[in-house]
Every structure is written in C-alpha cells, then in structure tokens.
Protein backbone atom coordinates (compact mmCIF):
# COMPACT_ATOMS: atom_id res chain seq x y z
CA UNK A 1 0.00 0.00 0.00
CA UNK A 2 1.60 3.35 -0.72
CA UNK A 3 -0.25 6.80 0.45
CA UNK A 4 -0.10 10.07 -2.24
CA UNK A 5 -0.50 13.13 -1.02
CA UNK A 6 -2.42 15.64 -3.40
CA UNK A 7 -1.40 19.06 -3.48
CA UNK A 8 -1.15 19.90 0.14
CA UNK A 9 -0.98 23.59 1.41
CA UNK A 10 -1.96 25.38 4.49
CA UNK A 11 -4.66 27.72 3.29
CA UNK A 12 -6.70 24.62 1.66
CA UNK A 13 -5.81 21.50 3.98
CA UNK A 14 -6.86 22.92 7.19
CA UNK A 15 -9.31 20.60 9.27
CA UNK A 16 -10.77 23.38 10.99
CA UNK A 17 -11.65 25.67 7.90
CA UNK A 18 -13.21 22.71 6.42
CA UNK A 19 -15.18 22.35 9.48
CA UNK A 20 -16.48 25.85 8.92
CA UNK A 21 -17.58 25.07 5.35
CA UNK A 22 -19.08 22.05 6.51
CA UNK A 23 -21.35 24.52 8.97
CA UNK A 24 -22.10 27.13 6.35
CA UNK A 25 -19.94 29.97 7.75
CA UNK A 26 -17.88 32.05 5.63
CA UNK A 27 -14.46 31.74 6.06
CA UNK A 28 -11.55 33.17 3.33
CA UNK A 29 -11.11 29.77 1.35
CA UNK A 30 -8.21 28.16 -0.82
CA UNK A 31 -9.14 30.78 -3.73
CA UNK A 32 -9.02 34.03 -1.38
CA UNK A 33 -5.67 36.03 -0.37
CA UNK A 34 -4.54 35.28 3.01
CA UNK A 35 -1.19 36.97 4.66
CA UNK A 36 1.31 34.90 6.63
CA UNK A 37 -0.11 35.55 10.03
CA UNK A 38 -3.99 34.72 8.59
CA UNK A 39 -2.42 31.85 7.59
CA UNK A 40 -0.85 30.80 10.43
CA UNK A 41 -3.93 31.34 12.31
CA UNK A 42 -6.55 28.85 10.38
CA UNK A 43 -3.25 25.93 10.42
CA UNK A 44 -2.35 26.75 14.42
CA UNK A 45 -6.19 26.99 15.13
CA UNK A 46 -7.21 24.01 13.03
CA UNK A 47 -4.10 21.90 14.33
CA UNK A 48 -5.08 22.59 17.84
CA UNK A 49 -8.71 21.00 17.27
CA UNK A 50 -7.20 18.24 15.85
CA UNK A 51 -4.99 17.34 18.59
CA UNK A 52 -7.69 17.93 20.89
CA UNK A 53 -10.58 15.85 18.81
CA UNK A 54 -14.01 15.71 20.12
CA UNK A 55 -17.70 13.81 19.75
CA UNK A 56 -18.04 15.72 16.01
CA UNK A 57 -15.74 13.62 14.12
CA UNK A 58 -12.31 15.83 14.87
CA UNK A 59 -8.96 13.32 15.08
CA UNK A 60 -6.91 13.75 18.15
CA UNK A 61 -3.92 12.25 17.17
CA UNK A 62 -1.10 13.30 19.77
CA UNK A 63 1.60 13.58 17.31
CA UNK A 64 5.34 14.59 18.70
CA UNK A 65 7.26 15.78 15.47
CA UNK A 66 11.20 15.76 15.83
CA UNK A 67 13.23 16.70 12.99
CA UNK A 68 10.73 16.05 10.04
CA UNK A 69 9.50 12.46 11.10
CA UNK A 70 6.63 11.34 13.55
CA UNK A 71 7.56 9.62 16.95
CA UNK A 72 4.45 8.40 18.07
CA UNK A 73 3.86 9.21 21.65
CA UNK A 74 3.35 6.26 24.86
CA UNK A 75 -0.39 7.37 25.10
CA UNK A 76 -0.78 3.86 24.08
CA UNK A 77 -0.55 2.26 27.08
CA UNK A 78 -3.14 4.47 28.35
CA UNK A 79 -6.53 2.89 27.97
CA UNK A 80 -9.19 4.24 25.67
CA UNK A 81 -12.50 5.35 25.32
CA UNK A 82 -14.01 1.52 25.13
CA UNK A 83 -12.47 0.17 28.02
CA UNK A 84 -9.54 -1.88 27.12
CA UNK A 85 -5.64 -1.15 27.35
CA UNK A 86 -3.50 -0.45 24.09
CA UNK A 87 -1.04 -2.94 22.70
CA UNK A 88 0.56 -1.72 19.18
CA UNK A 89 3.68 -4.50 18.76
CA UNK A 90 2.57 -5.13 15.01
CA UNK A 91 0.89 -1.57 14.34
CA UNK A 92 2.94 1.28 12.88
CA UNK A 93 1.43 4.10 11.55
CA UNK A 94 2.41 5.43 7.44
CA UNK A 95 4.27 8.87 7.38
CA UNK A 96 5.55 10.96 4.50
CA UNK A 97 8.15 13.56 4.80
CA UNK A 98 7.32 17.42 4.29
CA UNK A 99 3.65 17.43 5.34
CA UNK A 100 1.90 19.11 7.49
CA UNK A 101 1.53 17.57 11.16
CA UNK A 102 -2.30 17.02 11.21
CA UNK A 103 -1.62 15.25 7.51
CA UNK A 104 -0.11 12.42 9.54
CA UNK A 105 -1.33 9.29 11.41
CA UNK A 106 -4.48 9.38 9.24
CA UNK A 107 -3.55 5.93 7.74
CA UNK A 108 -2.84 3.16 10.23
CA UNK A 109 -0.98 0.41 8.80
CA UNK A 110 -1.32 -3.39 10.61
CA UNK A 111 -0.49 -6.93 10.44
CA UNK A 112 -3.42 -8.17 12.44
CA UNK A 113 -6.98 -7.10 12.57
CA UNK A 114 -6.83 -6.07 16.61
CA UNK A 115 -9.29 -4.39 18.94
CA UNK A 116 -6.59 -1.01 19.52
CA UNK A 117 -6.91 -0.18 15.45
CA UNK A 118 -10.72 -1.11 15.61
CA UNK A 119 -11.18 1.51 17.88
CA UNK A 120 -8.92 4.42 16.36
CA UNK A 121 -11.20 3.25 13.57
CA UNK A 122 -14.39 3.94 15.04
CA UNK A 123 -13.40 6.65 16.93
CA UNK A 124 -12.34 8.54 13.70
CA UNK A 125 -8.85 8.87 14.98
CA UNK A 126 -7.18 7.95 11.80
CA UNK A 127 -9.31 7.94 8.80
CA UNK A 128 -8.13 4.30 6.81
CA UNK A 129 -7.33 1.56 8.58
CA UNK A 130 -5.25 -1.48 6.65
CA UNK A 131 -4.55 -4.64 7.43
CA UNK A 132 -1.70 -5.72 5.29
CA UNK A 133 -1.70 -9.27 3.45
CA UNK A 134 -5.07 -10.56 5.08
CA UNK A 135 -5.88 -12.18 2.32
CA UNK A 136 -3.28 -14.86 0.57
CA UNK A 137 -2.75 -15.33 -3.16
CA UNK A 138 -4.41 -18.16 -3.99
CA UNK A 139 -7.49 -17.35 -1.98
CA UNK A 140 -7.39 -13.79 -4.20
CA UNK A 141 -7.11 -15.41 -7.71
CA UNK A 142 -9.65 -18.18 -7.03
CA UNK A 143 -12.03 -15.14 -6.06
CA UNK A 144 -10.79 -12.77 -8.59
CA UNK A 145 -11.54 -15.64 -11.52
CA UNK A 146 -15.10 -16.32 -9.63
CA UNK A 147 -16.25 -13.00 -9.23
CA UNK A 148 -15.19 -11.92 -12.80
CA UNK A 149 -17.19 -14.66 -14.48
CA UNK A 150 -20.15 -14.21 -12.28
CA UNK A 151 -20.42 -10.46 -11.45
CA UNK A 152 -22.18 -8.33 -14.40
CA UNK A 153 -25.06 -6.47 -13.04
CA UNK A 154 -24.48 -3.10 -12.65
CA UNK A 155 -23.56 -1.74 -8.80
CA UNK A 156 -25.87 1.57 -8.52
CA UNK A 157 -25.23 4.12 -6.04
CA UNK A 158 -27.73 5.90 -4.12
CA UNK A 159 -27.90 9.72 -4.34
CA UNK A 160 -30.15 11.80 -2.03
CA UNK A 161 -31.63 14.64 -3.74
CA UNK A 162 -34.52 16.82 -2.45
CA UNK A 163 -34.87 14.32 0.43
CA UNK A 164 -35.35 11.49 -2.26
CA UNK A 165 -33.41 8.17 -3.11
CA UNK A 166 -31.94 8.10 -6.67
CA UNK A 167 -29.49 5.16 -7.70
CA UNK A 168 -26.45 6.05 -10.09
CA UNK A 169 -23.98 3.95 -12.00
CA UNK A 170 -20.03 4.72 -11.34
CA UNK A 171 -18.71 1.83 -13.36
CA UNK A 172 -18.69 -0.83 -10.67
CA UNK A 173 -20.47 -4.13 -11.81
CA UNK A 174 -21.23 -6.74 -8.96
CA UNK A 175 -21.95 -10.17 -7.65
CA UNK A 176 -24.77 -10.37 -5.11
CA UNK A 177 -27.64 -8.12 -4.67
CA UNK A 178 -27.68 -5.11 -2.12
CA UNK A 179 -29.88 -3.65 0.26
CA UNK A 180 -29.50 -0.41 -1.94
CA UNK A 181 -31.44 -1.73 -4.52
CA UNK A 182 -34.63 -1.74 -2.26
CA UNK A 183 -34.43 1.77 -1.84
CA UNK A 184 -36.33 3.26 -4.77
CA UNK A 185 -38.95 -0.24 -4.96
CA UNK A 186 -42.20 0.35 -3.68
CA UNK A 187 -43.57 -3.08 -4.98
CA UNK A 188 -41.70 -4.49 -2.50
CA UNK A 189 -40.50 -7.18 -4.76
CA UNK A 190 -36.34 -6.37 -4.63
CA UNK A 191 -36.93 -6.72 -0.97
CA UNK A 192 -38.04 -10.29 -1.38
CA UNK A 193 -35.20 -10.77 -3.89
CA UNK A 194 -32.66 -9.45 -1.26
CA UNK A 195 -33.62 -11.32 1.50
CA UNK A 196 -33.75 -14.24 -0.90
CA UNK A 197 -30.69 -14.37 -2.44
CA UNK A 198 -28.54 -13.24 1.03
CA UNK A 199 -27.58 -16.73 2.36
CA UNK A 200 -27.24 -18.22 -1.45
CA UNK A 201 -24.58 -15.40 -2.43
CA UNK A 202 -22.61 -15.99 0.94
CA UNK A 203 -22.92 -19.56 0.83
CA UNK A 204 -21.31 -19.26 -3.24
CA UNK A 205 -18.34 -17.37 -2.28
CA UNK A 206 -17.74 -19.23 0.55
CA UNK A 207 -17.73 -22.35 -1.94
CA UNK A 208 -15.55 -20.76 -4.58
CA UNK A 209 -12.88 -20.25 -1.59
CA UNK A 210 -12.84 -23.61 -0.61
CA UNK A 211 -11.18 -25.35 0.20
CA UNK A 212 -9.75 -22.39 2.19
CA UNK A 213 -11.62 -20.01 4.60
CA UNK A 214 -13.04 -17.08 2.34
CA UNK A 215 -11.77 -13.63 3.57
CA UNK A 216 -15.74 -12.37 4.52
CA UNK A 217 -15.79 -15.54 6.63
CA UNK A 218 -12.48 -14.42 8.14
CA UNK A 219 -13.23 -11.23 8.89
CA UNK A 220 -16.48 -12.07 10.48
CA UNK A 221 -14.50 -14.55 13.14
CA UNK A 222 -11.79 -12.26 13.78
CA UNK A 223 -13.75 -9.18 14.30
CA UNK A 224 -15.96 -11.05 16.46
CA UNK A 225 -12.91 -12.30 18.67
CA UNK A 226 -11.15 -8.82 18.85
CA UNK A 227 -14.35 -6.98 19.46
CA UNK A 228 -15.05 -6.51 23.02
CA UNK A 229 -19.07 -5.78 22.34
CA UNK A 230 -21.45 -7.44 20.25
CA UNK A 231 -20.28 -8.09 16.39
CA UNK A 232 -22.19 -9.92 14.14
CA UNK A 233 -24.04 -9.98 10.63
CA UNK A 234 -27.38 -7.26 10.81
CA UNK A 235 -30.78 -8.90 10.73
CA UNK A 236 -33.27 -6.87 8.64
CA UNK A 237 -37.05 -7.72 8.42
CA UNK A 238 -36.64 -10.93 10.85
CA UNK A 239 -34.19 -12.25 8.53
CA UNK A 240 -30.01 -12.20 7.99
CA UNK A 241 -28.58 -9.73 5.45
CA UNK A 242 -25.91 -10.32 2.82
CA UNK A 243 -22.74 -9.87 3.74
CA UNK A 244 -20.14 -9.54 1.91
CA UNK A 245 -20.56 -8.73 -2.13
CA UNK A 246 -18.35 -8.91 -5.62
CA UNK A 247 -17.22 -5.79 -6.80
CA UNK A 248 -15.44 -5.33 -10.37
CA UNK A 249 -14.60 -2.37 -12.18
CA UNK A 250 -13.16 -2.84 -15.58
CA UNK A 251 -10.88 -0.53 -16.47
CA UNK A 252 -13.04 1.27 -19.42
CA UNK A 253 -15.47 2.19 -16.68
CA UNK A 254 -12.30 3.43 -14.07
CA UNK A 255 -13.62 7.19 -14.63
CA UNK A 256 -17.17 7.50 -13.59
CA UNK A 257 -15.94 6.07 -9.85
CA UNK A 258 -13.29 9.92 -9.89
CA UNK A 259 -14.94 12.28 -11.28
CA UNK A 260 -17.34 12.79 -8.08
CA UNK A 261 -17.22 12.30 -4.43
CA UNK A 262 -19.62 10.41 -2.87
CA UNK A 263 -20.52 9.03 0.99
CA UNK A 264 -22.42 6.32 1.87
CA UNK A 265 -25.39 6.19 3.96
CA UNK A 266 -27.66 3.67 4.72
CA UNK A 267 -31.25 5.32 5.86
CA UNK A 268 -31.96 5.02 9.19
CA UNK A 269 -35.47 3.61 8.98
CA UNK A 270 -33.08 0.33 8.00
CA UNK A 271 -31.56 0.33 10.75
CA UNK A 272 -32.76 2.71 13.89
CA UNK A 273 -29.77 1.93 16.15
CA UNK A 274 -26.81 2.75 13.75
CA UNK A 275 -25.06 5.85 14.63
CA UNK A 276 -21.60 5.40 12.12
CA UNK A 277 -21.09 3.57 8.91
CA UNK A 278 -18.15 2.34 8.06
CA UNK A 279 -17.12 -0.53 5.35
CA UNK A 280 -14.03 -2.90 4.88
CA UNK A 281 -12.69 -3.93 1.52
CA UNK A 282 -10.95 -7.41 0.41
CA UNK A 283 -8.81 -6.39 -2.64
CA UNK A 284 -8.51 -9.77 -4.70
CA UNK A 285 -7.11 -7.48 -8.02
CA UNK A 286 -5.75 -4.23 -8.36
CA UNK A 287 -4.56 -2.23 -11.53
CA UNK A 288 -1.28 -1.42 -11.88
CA UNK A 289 -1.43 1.95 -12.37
CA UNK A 290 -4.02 3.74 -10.20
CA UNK A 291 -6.78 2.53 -8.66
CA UNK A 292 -5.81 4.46 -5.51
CA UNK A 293 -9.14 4.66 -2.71
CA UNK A 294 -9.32 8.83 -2.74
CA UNK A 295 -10.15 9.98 0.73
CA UNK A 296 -11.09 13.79 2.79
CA UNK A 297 -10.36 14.21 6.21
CA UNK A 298 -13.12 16.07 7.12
CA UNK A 299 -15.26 15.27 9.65
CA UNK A 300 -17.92 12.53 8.95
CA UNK A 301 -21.53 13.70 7.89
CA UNK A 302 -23.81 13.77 11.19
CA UNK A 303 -26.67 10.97 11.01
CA UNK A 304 -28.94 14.07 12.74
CA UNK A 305 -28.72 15.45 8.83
CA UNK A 306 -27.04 13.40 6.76
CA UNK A 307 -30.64 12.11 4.65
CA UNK A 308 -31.19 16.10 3.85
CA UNK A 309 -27.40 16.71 2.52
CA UNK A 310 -27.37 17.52 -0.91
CA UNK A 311 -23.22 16.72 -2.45
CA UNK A 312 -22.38 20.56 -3.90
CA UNK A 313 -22.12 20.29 -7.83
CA UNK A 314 -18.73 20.68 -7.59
CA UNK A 315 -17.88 19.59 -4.17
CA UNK A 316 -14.13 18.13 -5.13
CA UNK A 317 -13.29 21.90 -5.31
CA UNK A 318 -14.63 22.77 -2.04
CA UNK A 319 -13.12 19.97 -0.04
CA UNK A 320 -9.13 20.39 0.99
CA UNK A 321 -6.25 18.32 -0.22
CA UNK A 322 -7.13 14.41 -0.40
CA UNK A 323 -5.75 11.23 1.12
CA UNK A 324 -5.04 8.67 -1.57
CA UNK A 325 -3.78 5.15 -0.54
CA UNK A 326 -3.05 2.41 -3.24
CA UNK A 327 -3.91 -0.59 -1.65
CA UNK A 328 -1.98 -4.14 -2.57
CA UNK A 329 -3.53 -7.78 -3.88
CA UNK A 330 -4.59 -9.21 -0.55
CA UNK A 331 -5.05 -5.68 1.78
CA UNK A 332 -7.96 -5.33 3.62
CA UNK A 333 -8.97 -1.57 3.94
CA UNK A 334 -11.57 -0.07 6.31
CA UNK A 335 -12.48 3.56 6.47
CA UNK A 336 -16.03 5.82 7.55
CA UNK A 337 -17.79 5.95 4.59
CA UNK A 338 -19.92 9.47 5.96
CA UNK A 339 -16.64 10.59 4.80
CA UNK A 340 -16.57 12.14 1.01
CA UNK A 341 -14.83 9.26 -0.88
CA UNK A 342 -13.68 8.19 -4.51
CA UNK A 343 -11.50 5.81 -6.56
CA UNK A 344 -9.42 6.95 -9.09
CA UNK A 345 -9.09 6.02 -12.24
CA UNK A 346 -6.65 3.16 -13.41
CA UNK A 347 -5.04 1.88 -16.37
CA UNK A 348 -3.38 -1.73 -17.40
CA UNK A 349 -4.88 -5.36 -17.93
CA UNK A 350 -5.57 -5.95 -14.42
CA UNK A 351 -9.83 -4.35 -13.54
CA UNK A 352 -10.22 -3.78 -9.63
CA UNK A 353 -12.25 -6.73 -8.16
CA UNK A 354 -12.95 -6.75 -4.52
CA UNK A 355 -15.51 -7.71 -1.96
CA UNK A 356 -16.94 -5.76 0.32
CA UNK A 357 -19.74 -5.35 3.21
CA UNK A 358 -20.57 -2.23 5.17
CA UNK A 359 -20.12 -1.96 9.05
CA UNK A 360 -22.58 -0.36 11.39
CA UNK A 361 -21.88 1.18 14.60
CA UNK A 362 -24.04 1.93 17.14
CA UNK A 363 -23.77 4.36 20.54
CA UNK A 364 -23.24 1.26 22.71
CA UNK A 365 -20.25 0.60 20.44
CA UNK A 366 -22.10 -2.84 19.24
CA UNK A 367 -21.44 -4.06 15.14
CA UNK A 368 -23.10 -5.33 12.67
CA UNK A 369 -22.59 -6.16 9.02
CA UNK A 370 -24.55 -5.93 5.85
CA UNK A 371 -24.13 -4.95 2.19
C-alpha cells in the first residue's frame, strides 16, 4: 500500500476551515488572499482541534514531530475510550516527509486485525485503517476468476436529492444483490429478492474459496474475537442480510468512480440503532497503475442530517487536499464511509475486483454487518 499526497498547502488543507464550510460559515477559502499571520492562524487553530478531537468527528492524534518524522507518543498504554488497554507490537502508523503535522497518522498500517486499530477506527482517529496481506494469493485469484465470471449487473449508487433516493452507475459491476437496490422499490419485490438471495450469495463465495476459509468468513470470526461488544451480521425484516458482495470495475469504466465524491449512507429507517457507517474492503485485483481509494479528512456527515445533505455540484473543489492510498492484492482496507470518498481512475490489464460489506456502529459501540 503506498499513500499520495495531493497538493497539500496550508490555506486549503486545514481541518478546521473545512469544518467551517461544513457549517455554512464564511471563512476566506483556498481561492481568497490570506497573509502569513492569517495563515498561520486557520493551520495553528485548526491543528489545535485536531490534537484535541471531540464527539463531532475531529482526530486527536497526539503527534510529537522531531526533525521532520513522527515519533508516536506512549499514550498507548493508556486505555481508551471503550475500556480496554493499548497494545501496538505489530501496528505502525504510514508517514511521508514534508507534510503538514495534522496530515499524519491518518492511515494506520497493521499486520493483524486487533481491537486497539478497531477503535482508532471507530473513533475517527485515523481515517483508513489497513490490514496488510489478510488475504493470501491463492485465496485472491480463485475469487478474482469467480467474481469476474459471475459479477455483471451493474452496482448503482444511491444519491439523495430533495430528500429522495436516486441510484447512479459509477462503473462498478457486482456479484450479489444489495440492500441499496430496495431503496427506490415500492412493490416491494427487490426486498423479497434481497432477503432471498442473502444466504445463497454468501454460501457461493464461501464455496468458490474452498477449500480455504473465504476472507468475509475471516473477517467475520476475527472481528468477532477482537471486538469486546457485540459483532455480528445485521438482521433486517426478521431475517439475515448479505454480507459480503463482488465488486469489479473494468478498467473502461475506471472514470465515472473519480470524477465525483460520494458518501455512503444507509437510511436510518433500516436500521434505527446505527449511529456510524463504516465498510471494509478485500482487494482480490488491483490495476497497476491507479486505482488508488481517494479519501477527505473532514469530519464525517452527522446521522442528525445526513438524509437532507445535498453533495455541492462541484464539491471536489470545495473539499481540501485528499488522502489517496493504493492498496496491494490481498489488503484489507476499512475507512467511515460518511466521509466524502472516490476511486481513481486506473489503467493496465488488471480491472479492480474486490468484496466488500458495510459496518454499522451503534452508541453502545455494538457491530453489525450488511451490504
């Protein structure tokens, strides 16, 4: 996995002043003239909330920086908000030289899928979590062949406008079939298809791993034994959701998935008791050249008003400098999807086949899983 940073500078990268934007008050932005000492007031002001963090989706990193490179601090022994003490032996955290010290410790890089990195996770202390090589090869290409054979439908997106539902295609075609699609039925007849077809898609890919453990099936054990609370697949109209579905984006289509930031959200009527939404990503195939997951630390969209947010025409240009991480053949990747999100394009032979399932949070720090 290798992070890119895009275009950093002080006037446009600031937490804070995104903050602002975020609330509707006008502050001078990346276009206006700023002198040194307004400038050094929005980066001192908006590094300050970041070190502190709070309940509104702020990171509070801690960060000592000696002589251009991070030292993380020993806060780690101290425990944290959910109860349990720190351990980070196989956790180190990705730096780059010459940014700016709130840039840093927003990617956490592991070996192990643990309950310390869970909860920097969910407590939107770093914004991507990876879990290096949690996949292995042959599990990958036995997926990557399945789920390129099988997966053709077309993976829509929901967009809210005027407080309405409407599903776009970003060039991602898929195996399985998602809660999303139930969204804009009234018949109520993709509901019975998605509750249908759940335990048939999980059982398949479980099938076309064999005869090794599939990495959903992994991910659901492991998260299960690192969690401290309740983890487990969602149940949705008395019955089990899907979890875990085929993603493939051919290269031709690489385009649509950049051009325009998007969050996810599932509706709350789903699911009353989520409060954060987060996913996690098995890459089986990635392109060689780009493909990177495009990222904005900014604070996640509030669940209060997230179903009335309308995405800005334009909103790449309002939002600061982006995150981009690459991620490897076999990398798991987890991140807040509330968060404004892309994938850039990508060139080459290989197309960008994954699976995937969303993670819910709720205030009594419990899990579940759909897709």
């Amino acid at each position: 996995m290798s992070l890119v940073p895009n275009g950093l500078s002080l006037e446009d990268n600031c937490p804070d002043q995104h903050q602002n934007k975020m609330n509707h008050q006008k502050i001078p932005n990346g276009d206006a003239e700023l002198n040194g000492s307004q400038v050094l007031h929005f980066f001192t002001e908006g590094t300050k909330q970041v070190q502190q963090g709070n309940m509104n989706g702020h990171n509070s990193f801690g960060d000592v920086v000696s002589n251009g490179k991070h030292e993380q601090e020993a806060r780690y022994s101290e425990q944290n908000s959910n109860g349990f003490s720190s351990s980070r032996k196989e956790e180190h955290l990705i730096n780059f030289e010459d940014t700016p010290p709130w840039y840093r410790n927003l990617v956490l890089e592991t070996e192990e899928l643990t309950a310390d990195a869970l909860a920097d996770l969910f407590n939107d202390k770093i914004c991507v979590l990876c879990v290096k090589n949690y996949i292995p090869d042959f599990v990958c290409e036995k997926l990557d062949a399945f789920l390129r054979e099988k997966g053709s439908d077309p993976y829509t997106h929901e967009i809210r406008k005027n407080g309405k539902v409407d599903l776009q295609y970003f060039g991602v075609n898929r195996y399985g079939y998602p809660l999303n699609s139930i969204y804009t039925d009234e018949t109520g007849e993709n509901l019975e298809k998605y509750l249908k077809e759940a335990l048939p898609t999980m059982r398949s890919i479980r099938k076309a791993a064999a005869p090794y453990l599939s990495p959903i099936d992994k991910f659901r054990v492991e998260l299960d034994e690192a969690w401290p609370k309740k983890a487990n697949v969602a149940t949705f109209k008395g019955q089990k959701t899907l979890c875990g579905i085929g993603r493939i984006m051919p290269t031709s289509l690489s385009k649509l998935s950049e051009v325009h930031p998007h969050f996810d959200a599932v509706p709350v009527s789903c699911f009353p008791d989520i409060h954060k939404q987060f996913t996690a990503n098995f890459y089986l195939n990635v392109p060689d050249q780009g493909g990177e997951l495009e990222i904005w630390n900014v604070p996640p969209l509030d669940i209060s008003t997230i179903e009335e947010f309308k995405i800005p025409e334009d909103w790449r240009s309002q939002l600061p400098a982006s995150i981009k991480v690459k991620p490897d053949k076999g990398d798991l990747l987890l991140f807040n999807t509330r968060r404004p999100h892309a994938i850039t394009s990508f060139s080459g032979l290989n197309p960008r086949t994954s699976l995937q399932t969303f993670i819910g949070y709720t205030k009594e720090s419990e899990i579940f899983l759909w897709v």
